[in-house]
ModelCIF file with pLDDT and N, C-alpha, C, O atoms, coordinates in Angstrom:
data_MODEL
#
_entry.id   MODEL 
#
_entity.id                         1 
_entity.type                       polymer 
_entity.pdbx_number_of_molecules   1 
#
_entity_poly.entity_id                      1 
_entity_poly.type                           'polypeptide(L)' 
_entity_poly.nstd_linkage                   no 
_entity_poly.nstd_monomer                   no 
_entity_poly.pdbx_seq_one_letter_code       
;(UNK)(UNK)(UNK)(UNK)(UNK)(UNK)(UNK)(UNK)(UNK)(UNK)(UNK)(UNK)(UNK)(UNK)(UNK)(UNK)
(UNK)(UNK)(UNK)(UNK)(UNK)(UNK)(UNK)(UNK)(UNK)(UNK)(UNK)(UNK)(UNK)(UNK)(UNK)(UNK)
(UNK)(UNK)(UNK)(UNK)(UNK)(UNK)(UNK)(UNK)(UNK)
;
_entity_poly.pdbx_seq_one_letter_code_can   XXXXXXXXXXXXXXXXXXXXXXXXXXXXXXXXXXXXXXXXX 
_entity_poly.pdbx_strand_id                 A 
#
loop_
_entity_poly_seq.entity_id 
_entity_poly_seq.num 
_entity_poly_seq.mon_id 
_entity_poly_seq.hetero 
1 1  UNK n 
1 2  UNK n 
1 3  UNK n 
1 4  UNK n 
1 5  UNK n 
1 6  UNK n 
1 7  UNK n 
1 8  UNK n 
1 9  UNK n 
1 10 UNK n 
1 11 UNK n 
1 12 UNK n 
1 13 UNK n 
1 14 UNK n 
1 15 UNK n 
1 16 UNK n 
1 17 UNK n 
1 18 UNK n 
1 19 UNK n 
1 20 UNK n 
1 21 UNK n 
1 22 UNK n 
1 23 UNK n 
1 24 UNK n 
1 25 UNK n 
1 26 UNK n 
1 27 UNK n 
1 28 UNK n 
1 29 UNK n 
1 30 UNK n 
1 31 UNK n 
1 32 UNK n 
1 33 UNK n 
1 34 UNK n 
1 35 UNK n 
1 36 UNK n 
1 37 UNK n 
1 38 UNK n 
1 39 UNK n 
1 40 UNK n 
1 41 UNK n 
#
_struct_asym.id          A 
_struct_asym.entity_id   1 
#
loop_
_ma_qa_metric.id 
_ma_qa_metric.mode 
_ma_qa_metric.name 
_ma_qa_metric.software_group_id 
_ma_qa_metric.type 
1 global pLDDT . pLDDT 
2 local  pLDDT . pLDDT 
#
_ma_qa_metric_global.metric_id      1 
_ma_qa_metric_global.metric_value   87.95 
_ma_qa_metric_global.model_id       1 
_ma_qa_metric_global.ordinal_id     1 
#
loop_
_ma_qa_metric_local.label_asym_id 
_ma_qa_metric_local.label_comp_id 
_ma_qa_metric_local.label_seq_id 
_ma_qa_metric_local.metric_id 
_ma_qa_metric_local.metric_value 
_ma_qa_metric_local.model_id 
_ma_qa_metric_local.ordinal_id 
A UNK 1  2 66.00 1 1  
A UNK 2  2 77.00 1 2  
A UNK 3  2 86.00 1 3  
A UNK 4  2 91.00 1 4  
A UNK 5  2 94.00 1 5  
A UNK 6  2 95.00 1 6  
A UNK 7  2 96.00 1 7  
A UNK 8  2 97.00 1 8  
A UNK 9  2 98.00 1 9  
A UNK 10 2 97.00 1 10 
A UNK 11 2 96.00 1 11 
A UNK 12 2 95.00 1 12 
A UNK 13 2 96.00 1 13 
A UNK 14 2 97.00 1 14 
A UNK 15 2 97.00 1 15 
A UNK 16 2 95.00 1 16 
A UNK 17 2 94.00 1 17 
A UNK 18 2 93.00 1 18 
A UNK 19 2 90.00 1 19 
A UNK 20 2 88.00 1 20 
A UNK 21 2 88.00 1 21 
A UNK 22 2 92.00 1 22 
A UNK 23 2 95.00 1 23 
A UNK 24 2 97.00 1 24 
A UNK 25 2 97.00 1 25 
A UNK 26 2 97.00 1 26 
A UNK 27 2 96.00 1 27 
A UNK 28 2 95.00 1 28 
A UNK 29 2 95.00 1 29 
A UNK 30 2 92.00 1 30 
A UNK 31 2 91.00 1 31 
A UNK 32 2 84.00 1 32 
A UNK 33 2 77.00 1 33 
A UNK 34 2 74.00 1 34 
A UNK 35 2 72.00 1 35 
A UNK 36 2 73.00 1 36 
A UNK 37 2 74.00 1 37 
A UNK 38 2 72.00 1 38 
A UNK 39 2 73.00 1 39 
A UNK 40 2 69.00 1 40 
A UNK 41 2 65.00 1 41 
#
loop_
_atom_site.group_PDB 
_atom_site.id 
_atom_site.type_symbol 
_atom_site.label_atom_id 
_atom_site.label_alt_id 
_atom_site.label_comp_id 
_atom_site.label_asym_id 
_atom_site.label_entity_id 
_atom_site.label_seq_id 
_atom_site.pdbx_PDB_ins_code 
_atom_site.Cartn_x 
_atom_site.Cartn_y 
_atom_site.Cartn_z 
_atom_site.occupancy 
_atom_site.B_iso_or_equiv 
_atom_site.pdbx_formal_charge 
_atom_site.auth_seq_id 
_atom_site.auth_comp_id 
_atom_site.auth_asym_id 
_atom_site.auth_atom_id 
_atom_site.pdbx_PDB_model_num 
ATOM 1   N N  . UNK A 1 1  ? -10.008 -8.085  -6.143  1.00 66.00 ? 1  UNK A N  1 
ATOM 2   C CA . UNK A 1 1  ? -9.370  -8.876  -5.098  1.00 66.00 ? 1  UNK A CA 1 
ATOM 3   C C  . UNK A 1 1  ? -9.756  -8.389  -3.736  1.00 66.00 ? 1  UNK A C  1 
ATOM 4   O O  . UNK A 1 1  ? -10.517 -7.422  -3.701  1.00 66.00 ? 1  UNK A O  1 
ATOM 5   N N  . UNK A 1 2  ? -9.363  -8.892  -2.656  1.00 77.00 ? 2  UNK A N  1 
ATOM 6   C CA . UNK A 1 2  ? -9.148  -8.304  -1.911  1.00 77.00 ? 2  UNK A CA 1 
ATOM 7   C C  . UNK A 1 2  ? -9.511  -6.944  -1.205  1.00 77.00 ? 2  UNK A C  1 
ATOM 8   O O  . UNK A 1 2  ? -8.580  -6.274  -1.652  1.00 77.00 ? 2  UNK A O  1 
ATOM 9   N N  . UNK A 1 3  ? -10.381 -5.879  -0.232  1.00 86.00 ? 3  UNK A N  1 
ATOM 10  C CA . UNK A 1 3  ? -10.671 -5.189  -0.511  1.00 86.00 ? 3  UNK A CA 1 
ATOM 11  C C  . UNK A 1 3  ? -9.223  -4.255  0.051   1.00 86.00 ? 3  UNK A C  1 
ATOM 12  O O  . UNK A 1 3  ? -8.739  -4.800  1.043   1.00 86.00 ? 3  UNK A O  1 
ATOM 13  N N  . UNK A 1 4  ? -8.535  -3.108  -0.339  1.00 91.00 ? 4  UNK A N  1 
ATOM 14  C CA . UNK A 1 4  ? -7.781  -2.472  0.570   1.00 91.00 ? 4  UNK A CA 1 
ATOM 15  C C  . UNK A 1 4  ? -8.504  -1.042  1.397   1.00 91.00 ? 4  UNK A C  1 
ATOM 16  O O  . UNK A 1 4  ? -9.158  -0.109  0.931   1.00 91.00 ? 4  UNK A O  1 
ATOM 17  N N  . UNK A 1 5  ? -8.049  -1.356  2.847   1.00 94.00 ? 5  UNK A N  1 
ATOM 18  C CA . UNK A 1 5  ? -8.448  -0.167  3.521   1.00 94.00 ? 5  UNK A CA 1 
ATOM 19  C C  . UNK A 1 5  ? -7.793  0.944   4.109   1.00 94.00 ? 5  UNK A C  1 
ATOM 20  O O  . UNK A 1 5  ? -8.288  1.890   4.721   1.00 94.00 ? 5  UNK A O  1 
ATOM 21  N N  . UNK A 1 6  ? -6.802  0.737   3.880   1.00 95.00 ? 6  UNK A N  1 
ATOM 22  C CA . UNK A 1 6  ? -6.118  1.969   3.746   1.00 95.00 ? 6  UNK A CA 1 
ATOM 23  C C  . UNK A 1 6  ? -4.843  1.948   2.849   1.00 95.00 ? 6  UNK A C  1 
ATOM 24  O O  . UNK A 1 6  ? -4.244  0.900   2.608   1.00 95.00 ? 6  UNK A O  1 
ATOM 25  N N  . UNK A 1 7  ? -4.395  3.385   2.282   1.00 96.00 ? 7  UNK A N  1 
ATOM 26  C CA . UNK A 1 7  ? -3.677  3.743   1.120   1.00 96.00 ? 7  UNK A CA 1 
ATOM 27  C C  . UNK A 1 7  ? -3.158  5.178   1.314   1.00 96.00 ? 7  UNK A C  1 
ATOM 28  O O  . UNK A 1 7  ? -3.881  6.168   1.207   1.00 96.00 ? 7  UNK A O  1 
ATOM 29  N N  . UNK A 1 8  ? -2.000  5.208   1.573   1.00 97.00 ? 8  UNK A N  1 
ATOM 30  C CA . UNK A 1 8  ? -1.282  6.803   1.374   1.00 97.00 ? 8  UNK A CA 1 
ATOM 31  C C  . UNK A 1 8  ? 0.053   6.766   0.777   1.00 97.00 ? 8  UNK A C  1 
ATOM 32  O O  . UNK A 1 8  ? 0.893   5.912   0.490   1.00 97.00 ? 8  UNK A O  1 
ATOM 33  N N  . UNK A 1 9  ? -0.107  8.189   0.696   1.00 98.00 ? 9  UNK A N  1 
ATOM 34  C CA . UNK A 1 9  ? 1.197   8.845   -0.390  1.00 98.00 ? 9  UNK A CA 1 
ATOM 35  C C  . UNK A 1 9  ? 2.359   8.839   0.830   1.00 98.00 ? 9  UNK A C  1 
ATOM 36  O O  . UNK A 1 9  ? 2.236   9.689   1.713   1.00 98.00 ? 9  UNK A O  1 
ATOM 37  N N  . UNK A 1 10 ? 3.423   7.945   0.887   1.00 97.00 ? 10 UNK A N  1 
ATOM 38  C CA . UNK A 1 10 ? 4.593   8.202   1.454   1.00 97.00 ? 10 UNK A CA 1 
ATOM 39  C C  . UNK A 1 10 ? 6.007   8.676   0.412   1.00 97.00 ? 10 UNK A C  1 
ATOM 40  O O  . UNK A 1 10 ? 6.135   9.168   -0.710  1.00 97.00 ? 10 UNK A O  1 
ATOM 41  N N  . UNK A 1 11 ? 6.988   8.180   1.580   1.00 96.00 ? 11 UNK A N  1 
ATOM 42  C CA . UNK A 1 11 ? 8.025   8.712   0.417   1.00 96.00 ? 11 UNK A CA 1 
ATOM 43  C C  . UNK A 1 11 ? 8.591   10.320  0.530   1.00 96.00 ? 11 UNK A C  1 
ATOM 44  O O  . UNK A 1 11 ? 8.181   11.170  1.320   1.00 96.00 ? 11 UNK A O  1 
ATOM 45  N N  . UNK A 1 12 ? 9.324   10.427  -0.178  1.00 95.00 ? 12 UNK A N  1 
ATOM 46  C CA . UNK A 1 12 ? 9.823   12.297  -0.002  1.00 95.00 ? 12 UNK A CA 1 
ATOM 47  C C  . UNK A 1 12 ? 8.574   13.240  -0.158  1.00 95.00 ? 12 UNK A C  1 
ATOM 48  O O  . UNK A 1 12 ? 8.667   14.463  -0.063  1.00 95.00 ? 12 UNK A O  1 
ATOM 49  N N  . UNK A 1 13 ? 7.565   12.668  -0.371  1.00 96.00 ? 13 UNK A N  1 
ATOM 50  C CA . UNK A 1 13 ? 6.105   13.533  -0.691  1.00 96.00 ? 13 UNK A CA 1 
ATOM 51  C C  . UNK A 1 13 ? 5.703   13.713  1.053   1.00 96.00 ? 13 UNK A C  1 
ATOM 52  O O  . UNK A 1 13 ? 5.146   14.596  1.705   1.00 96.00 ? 13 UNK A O  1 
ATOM 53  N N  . UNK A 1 14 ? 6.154   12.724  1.294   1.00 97.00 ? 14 UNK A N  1 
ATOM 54  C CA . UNK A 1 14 ? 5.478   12.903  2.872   1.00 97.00 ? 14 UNK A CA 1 
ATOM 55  C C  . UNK A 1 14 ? 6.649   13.411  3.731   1.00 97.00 ? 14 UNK A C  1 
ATOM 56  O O  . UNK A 1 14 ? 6.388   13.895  4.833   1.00 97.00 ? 14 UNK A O  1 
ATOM 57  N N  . UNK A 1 15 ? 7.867   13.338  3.323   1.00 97.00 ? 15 UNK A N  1 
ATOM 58  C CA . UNK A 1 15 ? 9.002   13.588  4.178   1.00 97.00 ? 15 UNK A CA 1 
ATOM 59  C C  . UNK A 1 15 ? 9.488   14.987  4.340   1.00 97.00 ? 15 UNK A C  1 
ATOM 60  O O  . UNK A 1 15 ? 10.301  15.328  5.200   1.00 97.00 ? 15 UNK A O  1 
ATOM 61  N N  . UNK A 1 16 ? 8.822   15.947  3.270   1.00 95.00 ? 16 UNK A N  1 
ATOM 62  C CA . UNK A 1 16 ? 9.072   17.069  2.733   1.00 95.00 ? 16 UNK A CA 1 
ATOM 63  C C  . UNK A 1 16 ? 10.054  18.090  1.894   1.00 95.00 ? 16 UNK A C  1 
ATOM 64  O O  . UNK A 1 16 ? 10.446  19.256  1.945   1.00 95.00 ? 16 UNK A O  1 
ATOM 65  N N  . UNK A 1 17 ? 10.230  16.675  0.932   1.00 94.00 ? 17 UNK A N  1 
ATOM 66  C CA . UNK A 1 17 ? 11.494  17.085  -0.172  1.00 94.00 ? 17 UNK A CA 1 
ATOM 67  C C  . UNK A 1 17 ? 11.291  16.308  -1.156  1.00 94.00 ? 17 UNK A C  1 
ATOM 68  O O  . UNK A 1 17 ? 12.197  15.505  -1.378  1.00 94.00 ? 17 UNK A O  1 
ATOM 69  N N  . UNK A 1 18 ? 10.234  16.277  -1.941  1.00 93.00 ? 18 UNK A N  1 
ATOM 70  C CA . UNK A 1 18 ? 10.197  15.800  -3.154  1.00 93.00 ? 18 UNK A CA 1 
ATOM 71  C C  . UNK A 1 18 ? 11.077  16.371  -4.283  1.00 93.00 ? 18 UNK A C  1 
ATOM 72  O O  . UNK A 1 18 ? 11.631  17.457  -4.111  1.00 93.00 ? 18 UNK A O  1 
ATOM 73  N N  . UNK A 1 19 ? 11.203  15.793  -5.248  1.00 90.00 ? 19 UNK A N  1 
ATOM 74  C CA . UNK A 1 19 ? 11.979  16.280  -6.429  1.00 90.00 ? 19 UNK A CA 1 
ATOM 75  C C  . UNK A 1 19 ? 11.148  16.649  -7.503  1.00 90.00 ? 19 UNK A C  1 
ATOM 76  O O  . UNK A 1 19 ? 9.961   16.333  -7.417  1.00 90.00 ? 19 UNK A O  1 
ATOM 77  N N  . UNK A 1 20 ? 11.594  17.338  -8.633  1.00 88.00 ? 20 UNK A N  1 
ATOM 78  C CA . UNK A 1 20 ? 10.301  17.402  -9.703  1.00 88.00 ? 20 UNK A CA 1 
ATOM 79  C C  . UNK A 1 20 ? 10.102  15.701  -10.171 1.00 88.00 ? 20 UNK A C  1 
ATOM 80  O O  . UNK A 1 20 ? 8.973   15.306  -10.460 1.00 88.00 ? 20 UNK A O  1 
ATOM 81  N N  . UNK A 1 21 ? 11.696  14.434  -10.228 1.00 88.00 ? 21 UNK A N  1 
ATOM 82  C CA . UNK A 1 21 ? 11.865  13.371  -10.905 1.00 88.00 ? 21 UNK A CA 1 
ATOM 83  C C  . UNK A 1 21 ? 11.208  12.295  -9.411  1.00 88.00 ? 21 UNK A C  1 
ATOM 84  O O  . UNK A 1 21 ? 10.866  11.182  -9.809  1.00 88.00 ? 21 UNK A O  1 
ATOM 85  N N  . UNK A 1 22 ? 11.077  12.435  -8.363  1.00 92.00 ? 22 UNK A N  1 
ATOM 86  C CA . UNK A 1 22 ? 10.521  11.743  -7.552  1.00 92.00 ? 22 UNK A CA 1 
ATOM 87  C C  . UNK A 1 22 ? 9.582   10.797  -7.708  1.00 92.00 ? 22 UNK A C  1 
ATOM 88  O O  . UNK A 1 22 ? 8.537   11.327  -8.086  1.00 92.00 ? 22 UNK A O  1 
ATOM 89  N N  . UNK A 1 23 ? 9.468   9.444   -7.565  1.00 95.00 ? 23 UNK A N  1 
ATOM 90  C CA . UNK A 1 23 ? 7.966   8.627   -7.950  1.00 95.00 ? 23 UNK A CA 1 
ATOM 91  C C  . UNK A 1 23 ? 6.878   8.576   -6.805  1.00 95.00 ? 23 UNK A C  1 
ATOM 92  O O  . UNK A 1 23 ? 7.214   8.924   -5.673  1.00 95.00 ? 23 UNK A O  1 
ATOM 93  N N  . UNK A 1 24 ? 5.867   8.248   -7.002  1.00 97.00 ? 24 UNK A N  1 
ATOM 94  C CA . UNK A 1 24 ? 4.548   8.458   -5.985  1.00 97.00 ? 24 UNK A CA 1 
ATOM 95  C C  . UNK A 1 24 ? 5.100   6.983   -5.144  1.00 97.00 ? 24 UNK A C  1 
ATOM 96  O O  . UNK A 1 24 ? 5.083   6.019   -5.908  1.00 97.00 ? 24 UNK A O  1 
ATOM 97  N N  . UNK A 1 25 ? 5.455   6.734   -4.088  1.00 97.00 ? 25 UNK A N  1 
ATOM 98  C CA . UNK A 1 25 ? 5.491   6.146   -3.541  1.00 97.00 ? 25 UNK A CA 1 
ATOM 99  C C  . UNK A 1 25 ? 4.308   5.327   -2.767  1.00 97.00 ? 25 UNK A C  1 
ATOM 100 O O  . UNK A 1 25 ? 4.658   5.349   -1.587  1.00 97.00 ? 25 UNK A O  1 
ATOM 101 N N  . UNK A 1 26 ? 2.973   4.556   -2.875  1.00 97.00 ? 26 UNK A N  1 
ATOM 102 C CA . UNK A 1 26 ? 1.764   4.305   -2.723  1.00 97.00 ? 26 UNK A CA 1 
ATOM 103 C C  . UNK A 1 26 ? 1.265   3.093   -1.896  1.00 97.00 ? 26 UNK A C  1 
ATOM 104 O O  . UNK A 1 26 ? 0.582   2.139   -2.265  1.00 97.00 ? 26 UNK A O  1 
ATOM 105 N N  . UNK A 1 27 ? 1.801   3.390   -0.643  1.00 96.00 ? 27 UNK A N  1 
ATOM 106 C CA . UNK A 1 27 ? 1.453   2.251   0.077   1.00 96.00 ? 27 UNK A CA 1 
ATOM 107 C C  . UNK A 1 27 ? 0.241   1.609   1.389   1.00 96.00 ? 27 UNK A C  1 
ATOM 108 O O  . UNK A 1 27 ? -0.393  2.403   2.083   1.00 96.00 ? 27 UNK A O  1 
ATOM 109 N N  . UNK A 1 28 ? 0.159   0.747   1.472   1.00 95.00 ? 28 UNK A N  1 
ATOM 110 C CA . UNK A 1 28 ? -1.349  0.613   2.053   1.00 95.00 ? 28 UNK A CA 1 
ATOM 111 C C  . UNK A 1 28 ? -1.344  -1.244  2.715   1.00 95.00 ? 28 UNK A C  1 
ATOM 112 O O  . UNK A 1 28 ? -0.411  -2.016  2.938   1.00 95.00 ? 28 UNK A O  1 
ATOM 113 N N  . UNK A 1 29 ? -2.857  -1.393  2.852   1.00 95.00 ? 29 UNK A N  1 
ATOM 114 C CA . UNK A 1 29 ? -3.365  -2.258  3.915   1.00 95.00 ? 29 UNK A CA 1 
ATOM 115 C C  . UNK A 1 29 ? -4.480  -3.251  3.034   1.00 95.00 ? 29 UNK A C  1 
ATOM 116 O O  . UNK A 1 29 ? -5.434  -2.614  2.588   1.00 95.00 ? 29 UNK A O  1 
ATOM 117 N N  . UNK A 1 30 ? -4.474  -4.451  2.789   1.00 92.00 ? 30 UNK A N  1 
ATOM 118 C CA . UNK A 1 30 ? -5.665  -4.963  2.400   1.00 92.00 ? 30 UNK A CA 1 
ATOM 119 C C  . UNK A 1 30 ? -5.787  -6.232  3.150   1.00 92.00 ? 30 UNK A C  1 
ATOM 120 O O  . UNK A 1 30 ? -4.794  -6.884  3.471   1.00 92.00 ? 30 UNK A O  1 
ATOM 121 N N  . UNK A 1 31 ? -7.076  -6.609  3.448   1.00 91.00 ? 31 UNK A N  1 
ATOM 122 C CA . UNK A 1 31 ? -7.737  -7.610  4.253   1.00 91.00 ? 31 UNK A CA 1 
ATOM 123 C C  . UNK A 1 31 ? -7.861  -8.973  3.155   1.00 91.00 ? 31 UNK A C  1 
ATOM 124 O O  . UNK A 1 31 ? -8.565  -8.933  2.146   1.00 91.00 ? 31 UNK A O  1 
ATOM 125 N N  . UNK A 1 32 ? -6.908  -10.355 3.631   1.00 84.00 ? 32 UNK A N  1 
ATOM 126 C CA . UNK A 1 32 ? -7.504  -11.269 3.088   1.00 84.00 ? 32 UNK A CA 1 
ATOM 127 C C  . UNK A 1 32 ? -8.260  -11.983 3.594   1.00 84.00 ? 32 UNK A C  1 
ATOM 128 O O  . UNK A 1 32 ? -8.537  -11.780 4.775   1.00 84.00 ? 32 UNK A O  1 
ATOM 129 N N  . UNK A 1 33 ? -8.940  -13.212 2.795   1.00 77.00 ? 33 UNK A N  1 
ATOM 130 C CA . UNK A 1 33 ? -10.246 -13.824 3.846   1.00 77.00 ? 33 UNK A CA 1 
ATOM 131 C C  . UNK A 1 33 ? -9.781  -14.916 4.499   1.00 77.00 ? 33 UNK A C  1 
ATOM 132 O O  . UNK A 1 33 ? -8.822  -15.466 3.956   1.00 77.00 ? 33 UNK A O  1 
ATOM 133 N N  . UNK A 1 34 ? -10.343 -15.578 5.911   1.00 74.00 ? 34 UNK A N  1 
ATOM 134 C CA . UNK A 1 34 ? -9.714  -16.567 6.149   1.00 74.00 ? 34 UNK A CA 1 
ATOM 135 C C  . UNK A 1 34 ? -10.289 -17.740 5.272   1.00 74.00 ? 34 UNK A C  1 
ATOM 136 O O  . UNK A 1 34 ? -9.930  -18.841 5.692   1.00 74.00 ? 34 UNK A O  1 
ATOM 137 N N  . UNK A 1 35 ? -11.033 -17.773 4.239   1.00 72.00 ? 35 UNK A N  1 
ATOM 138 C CA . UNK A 1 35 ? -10.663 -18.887 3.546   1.00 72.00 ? 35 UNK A CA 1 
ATOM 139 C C  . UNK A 1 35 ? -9.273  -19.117 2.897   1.00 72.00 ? 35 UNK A C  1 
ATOM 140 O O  . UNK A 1 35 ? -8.576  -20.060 3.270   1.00 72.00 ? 35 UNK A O  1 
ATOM 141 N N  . UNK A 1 36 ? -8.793  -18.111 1.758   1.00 73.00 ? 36 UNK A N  1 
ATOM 142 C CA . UNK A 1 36 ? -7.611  -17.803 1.498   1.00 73.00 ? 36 UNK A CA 1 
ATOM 143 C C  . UNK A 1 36 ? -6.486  -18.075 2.528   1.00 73.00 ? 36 UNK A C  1 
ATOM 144 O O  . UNK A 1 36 ? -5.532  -18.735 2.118   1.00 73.00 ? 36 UNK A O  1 
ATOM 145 N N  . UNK A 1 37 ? -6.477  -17.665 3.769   1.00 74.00 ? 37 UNK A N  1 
ATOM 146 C CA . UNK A 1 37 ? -5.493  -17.954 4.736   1.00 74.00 ? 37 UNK A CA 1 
ATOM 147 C C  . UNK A 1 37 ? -5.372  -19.545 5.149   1.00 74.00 ? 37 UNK A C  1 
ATOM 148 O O  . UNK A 1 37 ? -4.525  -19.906 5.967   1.00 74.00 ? 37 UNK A O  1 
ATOM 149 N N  . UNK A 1 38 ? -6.473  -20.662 4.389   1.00 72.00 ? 38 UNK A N  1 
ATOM 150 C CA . UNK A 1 38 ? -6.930  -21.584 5.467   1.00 72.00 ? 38 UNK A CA 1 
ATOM 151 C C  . UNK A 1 38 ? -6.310  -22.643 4.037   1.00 72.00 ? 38 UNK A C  1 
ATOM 152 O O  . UNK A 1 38 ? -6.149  -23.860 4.136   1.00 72.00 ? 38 UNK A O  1 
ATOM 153 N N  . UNK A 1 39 ? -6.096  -22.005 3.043   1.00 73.00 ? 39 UNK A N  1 
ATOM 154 C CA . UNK A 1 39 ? -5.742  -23.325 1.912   1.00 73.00 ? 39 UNK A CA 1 
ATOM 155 C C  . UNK A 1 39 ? -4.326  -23.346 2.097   1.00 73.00 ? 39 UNK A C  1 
ATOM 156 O O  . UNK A 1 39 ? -3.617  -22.509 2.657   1.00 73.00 ? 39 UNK A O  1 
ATOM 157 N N  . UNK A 1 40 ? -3.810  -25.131 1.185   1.00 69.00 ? 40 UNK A N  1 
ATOM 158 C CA . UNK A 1 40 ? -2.606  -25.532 1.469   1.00 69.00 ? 40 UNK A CA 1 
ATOM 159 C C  . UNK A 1 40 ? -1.942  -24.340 0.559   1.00 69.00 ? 40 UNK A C  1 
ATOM 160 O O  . UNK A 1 40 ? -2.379  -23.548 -0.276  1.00 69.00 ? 40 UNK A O  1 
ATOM 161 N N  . UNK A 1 41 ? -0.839  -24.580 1.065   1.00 65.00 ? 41 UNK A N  1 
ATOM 162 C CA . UNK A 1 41 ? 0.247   -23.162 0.323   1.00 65.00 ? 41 UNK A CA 1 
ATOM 163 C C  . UNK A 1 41 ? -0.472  -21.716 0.184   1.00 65.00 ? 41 UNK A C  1 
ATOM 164 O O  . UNK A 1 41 ? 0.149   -20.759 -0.279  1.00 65.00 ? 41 UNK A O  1 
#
């Protein structure tokens, strides 16, 4: 899909209190095309 260009670890991993039960929290940036932007719905 889509390519994404950026992606990091947030969350208590980044906040500085993770738990051992904590999940990777994995969030980020991807570019769609303006064809995609240009169809109905």
């Amino acid at each position: 899909g889509p390519p994404v260009i950026a992606l990091v670890l947030s969350g208590a991993h980044a906040y500085g209190f993770p738990s051992p039960d904590s999940d990777l929290d994995l969030k980020g940036t991807h570019v769609e095309g303006a064809e995609r932007l240009l169809r109905i719905g």
